[in-house]
PDB file of N, CA and C in Angstrom:
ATOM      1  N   UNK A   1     -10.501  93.810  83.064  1.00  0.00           N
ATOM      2  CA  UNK A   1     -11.018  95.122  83.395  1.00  0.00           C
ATOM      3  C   UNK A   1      -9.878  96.133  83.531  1.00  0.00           C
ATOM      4  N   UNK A   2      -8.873  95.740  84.104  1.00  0.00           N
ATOM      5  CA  UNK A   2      -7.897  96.552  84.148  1.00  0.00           C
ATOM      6  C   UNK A   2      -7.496  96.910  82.754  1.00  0.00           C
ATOM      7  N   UNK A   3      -7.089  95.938  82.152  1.00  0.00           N
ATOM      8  CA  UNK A   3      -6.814  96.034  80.518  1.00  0.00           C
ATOM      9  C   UNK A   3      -7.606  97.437  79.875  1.00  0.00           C
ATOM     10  N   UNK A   4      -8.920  97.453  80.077  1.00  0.00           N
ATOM     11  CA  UNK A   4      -9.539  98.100  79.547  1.00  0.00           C
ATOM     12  C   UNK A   4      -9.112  99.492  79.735  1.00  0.00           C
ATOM     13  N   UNK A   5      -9.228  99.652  81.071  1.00  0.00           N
ATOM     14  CA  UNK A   5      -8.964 101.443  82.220  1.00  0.00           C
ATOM     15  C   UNK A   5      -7.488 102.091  81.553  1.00  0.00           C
ATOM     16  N   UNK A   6      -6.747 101.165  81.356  1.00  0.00           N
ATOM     17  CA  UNK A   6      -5.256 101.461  81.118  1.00  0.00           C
ATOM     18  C   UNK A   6      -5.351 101.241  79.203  1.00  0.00           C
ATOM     19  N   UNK A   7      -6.187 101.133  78.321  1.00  0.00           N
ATOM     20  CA  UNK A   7      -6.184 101.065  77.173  1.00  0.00           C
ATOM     21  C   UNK A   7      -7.104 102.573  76.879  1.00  0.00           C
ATOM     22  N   UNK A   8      -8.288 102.860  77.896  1.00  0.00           N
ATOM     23  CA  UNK A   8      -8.841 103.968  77.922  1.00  0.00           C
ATOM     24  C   UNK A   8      -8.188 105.506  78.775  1.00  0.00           C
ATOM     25  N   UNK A   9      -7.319 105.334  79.013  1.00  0.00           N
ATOM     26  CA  UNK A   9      -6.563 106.076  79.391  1.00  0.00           C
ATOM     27  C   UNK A   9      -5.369 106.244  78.566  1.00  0.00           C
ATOM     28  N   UNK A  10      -5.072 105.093  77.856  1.00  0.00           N
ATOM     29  CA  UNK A  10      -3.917 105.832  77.130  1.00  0.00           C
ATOM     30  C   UNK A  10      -4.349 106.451  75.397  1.00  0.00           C
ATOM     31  N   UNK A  11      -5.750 106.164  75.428  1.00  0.00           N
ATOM     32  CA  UNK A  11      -6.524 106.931  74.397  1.00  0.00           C
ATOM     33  C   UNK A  11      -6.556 108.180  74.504  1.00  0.00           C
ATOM     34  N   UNK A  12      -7.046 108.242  75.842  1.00  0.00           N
ATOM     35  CA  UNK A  12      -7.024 110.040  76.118  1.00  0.00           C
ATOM     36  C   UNK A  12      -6.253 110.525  76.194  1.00  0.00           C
ATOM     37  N   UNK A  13      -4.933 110.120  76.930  1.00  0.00           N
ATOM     38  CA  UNK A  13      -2.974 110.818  76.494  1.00  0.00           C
ATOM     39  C   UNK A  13      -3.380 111.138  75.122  1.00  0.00           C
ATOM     40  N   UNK A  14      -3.377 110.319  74.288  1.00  0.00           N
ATOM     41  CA  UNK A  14      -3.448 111.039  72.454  1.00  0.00           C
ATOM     42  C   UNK A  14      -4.135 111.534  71.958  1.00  0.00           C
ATOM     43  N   UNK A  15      -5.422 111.955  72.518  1.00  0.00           N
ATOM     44  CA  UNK A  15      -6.411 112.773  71.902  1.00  0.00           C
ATOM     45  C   UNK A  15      -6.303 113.715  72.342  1.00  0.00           C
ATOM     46  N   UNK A  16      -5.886 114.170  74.195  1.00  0.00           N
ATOM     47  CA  UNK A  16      -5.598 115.278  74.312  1.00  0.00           C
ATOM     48  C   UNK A  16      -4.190 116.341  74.915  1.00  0.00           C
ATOM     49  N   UNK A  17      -3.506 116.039  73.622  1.00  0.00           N
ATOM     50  CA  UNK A  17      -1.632 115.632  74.622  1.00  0.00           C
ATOM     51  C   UNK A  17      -1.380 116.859  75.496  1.00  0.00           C
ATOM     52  N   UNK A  18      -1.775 118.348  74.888  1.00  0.00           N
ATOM     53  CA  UNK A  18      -1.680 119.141  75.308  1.00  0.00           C
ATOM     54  C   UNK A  18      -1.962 119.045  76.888  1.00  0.00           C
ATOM     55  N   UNK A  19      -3.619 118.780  76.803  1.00  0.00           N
ATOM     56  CA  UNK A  19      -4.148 118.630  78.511  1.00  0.00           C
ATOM     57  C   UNK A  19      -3.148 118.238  79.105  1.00  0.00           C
ATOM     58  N   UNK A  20      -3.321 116.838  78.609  1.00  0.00           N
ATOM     59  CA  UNK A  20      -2.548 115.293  79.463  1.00  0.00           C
ATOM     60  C   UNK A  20      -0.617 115.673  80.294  1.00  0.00           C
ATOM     61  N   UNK A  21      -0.064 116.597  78.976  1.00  0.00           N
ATOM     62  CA  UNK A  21       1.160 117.451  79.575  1.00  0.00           C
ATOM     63  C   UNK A  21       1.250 118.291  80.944  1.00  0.00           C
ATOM     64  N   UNK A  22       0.037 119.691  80.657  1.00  0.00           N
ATOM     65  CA  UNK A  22      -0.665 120.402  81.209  1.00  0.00           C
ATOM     66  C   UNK A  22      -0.777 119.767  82.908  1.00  0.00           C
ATOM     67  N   UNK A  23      -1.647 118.374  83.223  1.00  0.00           N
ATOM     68  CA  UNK A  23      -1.930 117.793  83.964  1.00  0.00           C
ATOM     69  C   UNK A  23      -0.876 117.154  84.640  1.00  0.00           C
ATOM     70  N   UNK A  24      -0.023 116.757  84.006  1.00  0.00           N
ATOM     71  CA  UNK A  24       0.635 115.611  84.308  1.00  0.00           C
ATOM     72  C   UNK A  24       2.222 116.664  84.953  1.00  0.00           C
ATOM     73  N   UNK A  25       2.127 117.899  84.279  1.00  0.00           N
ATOM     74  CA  UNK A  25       2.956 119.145  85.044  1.00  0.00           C
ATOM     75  C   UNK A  25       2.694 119.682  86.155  1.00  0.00           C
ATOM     76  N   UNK A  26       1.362 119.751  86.266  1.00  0.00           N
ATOM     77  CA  UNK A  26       0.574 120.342  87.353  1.00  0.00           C
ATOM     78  C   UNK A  26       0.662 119.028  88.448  1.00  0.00           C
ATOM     79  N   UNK A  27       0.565 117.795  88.364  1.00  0.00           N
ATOM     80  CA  UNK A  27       0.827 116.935  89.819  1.00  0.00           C
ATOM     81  C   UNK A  27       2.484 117.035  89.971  1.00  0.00           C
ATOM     82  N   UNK A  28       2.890 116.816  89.021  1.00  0.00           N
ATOM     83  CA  UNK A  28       4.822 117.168  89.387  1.00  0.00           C
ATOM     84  C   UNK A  28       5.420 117.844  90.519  1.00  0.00           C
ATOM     85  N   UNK A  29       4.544 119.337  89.655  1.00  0.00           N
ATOM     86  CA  UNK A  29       4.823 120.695  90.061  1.00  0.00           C
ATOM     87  C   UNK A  29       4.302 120.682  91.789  1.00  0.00           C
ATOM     88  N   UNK A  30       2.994 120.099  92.436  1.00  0.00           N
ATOM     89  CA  UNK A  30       2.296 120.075  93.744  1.00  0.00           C
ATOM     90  C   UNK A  30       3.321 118.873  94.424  1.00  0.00           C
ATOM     91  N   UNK A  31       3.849 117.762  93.712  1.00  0.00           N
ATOM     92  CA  UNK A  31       4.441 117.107  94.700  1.00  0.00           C
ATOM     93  C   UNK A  31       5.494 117.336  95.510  1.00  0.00           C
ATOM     94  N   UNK A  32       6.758 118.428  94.166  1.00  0.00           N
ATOM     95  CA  UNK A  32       7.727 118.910  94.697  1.00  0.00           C
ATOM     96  C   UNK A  32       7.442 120.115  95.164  1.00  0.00           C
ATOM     97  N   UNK A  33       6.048 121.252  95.504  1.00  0.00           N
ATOM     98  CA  UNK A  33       5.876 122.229  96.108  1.00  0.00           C
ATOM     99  C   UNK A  33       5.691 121.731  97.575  1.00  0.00           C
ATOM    100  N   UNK A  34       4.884 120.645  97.803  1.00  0.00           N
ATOM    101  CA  UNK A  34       4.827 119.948  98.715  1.00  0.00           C
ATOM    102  C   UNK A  34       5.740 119.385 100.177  1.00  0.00           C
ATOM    103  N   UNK A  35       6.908 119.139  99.000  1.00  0.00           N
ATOM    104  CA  UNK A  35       8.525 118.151  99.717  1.00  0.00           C
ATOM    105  C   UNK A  35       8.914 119.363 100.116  1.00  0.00           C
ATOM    106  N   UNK A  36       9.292 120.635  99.191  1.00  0.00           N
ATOM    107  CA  UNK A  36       9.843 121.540  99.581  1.00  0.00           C
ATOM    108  C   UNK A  36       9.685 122.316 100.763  1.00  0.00           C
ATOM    109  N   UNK A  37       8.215 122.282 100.852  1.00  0.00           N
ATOM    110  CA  UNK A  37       7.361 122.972 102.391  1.00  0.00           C
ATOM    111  C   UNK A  37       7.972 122.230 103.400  1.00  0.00           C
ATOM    112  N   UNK A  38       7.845 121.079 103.358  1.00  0.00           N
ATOM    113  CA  UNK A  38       8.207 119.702 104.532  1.00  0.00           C
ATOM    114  C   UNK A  38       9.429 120.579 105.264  1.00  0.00           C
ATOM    115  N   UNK A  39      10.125 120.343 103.477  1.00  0.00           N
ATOM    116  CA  UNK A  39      11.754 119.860 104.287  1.00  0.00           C
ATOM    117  C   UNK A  39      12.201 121.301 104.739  1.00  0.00           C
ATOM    118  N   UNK A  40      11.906 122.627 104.231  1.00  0.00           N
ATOM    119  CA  UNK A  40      11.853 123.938 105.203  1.00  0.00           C
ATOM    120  C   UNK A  40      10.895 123.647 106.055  1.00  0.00           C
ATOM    121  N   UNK A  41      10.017 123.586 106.879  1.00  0.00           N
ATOM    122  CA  UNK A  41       9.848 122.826 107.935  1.00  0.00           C
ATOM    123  C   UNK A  41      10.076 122.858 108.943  1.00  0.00           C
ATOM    124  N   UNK A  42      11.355 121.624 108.411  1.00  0.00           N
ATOM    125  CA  UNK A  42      11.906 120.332 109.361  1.00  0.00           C
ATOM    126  C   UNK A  42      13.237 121.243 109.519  1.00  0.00           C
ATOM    127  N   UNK A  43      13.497 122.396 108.535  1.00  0.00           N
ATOM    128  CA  UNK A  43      14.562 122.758 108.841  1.00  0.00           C
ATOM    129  C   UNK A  43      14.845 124.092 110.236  1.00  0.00           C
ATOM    130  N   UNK A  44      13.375 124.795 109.398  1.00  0.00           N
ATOM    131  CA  UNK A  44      13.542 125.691 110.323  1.00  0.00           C
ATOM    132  C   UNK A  44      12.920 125.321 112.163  1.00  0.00           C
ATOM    133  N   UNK A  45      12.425 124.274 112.303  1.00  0.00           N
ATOM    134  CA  UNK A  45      12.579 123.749 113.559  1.00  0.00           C
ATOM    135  C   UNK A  45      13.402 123.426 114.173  1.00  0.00           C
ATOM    136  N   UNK A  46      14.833 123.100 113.117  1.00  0.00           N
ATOM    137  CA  UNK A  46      15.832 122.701 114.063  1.00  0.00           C
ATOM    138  C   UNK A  46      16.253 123.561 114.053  1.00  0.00           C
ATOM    139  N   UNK A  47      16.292 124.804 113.470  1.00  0.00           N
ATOM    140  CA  UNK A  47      17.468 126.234 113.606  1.00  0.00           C
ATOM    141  C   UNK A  47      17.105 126.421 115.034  1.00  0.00           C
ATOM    142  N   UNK A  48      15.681 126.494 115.116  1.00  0.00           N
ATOM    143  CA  UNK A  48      14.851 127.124 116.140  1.00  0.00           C
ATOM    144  C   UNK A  48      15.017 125.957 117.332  1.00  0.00           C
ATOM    145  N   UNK A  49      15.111 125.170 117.397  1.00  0.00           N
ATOM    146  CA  UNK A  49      15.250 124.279 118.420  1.00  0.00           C
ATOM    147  C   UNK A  49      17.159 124.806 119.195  1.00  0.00           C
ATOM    148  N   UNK A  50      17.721 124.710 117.934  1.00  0.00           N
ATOM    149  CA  UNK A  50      19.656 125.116 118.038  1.00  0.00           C
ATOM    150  C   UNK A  50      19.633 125.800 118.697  1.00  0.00           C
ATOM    151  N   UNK A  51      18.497 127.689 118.776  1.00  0.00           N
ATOM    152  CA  UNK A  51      18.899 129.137 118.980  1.00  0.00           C
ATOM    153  C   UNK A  51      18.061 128.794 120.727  1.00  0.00           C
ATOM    154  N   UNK A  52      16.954 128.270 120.926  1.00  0.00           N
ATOM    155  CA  UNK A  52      16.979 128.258 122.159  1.00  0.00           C
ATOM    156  C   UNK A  52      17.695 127.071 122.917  1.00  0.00           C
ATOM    157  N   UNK A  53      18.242 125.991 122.328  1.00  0.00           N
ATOM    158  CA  UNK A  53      19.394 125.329 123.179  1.00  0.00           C
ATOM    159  C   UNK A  53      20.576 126.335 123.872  1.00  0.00           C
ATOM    160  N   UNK A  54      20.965 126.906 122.576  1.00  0.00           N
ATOM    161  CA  UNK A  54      22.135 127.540 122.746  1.00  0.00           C
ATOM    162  C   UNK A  54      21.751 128.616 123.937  1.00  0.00           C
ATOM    163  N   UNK A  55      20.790 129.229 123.556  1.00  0.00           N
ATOM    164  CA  UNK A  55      20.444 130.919 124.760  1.00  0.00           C
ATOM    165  C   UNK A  55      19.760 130.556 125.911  1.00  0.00           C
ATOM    166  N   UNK A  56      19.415 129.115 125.837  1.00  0.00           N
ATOM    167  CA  UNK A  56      18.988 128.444 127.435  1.00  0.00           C
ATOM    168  C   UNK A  56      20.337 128.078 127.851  1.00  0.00           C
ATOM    169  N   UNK A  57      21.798 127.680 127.731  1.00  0.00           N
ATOM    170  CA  UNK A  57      22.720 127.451 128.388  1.00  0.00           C
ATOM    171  C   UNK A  57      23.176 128.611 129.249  1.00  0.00           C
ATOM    172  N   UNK A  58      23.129 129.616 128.937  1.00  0.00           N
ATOM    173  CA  UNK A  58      23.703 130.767 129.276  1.00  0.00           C
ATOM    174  C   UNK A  58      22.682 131.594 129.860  1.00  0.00           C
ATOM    175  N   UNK A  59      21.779 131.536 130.220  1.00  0.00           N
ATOM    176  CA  UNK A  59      21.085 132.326 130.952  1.00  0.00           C
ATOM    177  C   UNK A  59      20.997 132.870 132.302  1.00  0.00           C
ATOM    178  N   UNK A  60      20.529 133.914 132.364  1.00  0.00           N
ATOM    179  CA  UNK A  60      20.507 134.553 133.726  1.00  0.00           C
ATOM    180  C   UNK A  60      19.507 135.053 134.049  1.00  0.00           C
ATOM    181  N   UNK A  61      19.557 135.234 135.526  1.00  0.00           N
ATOM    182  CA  UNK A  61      18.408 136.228 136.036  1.00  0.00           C
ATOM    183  C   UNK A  61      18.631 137.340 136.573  1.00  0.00           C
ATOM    184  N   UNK A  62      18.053 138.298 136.572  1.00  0.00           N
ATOM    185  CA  UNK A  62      18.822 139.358 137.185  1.00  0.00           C
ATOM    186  C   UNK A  62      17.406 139.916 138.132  1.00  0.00           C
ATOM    187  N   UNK A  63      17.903 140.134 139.995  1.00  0.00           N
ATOM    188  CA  UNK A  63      16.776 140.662 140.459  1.00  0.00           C
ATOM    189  C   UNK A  63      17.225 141.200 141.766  1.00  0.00           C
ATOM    190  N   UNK A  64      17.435 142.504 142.050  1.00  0.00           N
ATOM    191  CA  UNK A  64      17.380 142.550 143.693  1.00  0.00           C
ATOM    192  C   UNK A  64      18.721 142.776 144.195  1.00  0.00           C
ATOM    193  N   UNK A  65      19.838 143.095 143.426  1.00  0.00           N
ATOM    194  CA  UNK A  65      21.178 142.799 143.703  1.00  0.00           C
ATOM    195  C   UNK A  65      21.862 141.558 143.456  1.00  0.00           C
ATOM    196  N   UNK A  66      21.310 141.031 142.881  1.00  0.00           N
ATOM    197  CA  UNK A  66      21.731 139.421 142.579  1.00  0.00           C
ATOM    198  C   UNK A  66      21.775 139.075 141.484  1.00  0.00           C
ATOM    199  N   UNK A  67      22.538 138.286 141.110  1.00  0.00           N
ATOM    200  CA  UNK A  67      22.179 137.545 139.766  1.00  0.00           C
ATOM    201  C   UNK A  67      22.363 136.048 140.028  1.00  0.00           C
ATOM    202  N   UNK A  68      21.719 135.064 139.023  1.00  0.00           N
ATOM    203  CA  UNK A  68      21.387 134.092 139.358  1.00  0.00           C
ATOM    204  C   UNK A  68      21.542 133.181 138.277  1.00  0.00           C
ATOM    205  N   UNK A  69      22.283 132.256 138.249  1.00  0.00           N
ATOM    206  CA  UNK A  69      22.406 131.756 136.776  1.00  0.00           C
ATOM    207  C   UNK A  69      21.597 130.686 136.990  1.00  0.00           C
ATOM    208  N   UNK A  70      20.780 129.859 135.778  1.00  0.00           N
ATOM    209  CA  UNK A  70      19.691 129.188 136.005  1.00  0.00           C
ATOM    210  C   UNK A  70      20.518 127.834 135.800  1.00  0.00           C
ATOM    211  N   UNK A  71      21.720 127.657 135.582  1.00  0.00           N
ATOM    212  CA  UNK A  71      22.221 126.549 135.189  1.00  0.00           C
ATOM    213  C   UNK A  71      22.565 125.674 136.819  1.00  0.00           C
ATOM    214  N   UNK A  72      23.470 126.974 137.052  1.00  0.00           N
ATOM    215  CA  UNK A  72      23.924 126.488 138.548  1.00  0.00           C
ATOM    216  C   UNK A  72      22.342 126.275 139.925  1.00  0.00           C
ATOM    217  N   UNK A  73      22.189 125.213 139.807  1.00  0.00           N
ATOM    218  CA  UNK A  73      20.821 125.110 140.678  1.00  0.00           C
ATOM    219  C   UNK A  73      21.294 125.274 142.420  1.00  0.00           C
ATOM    220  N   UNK A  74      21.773 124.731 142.945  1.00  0.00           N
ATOM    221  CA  UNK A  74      22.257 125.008 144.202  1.00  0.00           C
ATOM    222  C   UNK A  74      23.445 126.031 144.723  1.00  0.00           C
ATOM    223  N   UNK A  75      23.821 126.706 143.211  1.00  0.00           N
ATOM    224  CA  UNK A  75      25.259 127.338 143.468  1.00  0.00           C
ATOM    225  C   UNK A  75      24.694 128.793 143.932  1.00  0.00           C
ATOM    226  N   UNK A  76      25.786 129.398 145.176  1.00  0.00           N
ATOM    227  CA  UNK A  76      25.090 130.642 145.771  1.00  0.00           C
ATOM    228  C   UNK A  76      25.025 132.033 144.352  1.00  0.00           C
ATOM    229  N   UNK A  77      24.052 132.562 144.674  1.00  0.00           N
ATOM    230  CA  UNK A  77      24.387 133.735 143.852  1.00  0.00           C
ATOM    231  C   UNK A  77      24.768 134.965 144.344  1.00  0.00           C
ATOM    232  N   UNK A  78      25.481 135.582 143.332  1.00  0.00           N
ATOM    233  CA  UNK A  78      26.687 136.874 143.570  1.00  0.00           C
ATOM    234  C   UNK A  78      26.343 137.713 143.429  1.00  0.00           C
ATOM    235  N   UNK A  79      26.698 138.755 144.472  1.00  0.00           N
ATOM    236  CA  UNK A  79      26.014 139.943 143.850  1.00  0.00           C
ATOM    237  C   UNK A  79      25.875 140.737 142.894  1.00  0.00           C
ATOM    238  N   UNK A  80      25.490 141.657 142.272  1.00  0.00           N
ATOM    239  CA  UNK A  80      25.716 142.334 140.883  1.00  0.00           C
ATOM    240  C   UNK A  80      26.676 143.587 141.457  1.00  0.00           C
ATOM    241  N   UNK A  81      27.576 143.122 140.679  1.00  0.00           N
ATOM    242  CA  UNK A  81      29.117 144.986 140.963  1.00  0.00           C
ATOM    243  C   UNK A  81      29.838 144.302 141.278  1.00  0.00           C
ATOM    244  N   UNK A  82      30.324 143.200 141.668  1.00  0.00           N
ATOM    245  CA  UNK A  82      31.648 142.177 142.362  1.00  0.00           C
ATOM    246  C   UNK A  82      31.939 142.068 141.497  1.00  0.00           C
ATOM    247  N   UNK A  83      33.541 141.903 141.866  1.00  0.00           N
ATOM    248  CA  UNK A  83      34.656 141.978 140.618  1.00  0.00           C
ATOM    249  C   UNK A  83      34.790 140.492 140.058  1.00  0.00           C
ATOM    250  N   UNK A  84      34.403 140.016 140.465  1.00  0.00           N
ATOM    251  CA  UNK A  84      34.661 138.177 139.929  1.00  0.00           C
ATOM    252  C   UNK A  84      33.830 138.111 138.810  1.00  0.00           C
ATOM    253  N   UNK A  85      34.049 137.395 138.067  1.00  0.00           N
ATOM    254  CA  UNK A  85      34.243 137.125 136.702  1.00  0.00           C
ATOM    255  C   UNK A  85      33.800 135.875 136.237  1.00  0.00           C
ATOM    256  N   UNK A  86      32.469 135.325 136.036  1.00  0.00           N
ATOM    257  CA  UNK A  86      32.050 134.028 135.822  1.00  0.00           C
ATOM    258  C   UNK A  86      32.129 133.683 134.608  1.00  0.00           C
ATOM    259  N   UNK A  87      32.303 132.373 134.077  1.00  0.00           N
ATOM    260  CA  UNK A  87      32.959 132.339 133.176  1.00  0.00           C
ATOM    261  C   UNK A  87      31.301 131.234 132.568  1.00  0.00           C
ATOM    262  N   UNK A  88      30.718 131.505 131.234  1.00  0.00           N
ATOM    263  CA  UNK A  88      29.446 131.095 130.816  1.00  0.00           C
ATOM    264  C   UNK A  88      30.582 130.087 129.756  1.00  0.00           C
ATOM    265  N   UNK A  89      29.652 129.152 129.904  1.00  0.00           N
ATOM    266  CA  UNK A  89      29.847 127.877 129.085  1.00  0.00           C
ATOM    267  C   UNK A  89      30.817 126.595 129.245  1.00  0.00           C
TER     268      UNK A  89
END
């Protein structure tokens, strides 16, 4: 039975080569439109994962005369206008 499917199929490659090209361009063409979507993606998640790693290290709060860095959890916060000079990263 198999014999048959794969003898009737390669009848139709030669009767209709044009199509069979046509067709056989058109799944090519969707598999690598496909990969390409993925792998931009996968890429731009990690840019996007990088840009808030990076701008969550360094963050601040600012409220009230104070500022507050979110990194330092128990460290006192300073006021805003003092000459000291914290050093991010």
């Amino acid at each position: 039975m198999l014999r048959e499917i794969f003898k009737e199929a390669w009848a139709a490659l030669g009767r209709n080569p044009v199509r069979s090209l046509l067709t056989m361009t058109g799944i090519a063409w969707g598999i690598v439109a496909v990969t390409l979507l993925l792998s931009y993606g996968s890429g731009f998640r990690g840019v996007l994962m990088y840009t808030f790693e990076v701008f969550g290290k360094a963050l601040w709060f600012a409220g009230r005369g104070q500022l507050v860095n979110r990194r330092a959890v128990n460290a006192p916060a300073r006021p805003c206008g003092s000459n000291k000079r914290t050093r991010i990263g």
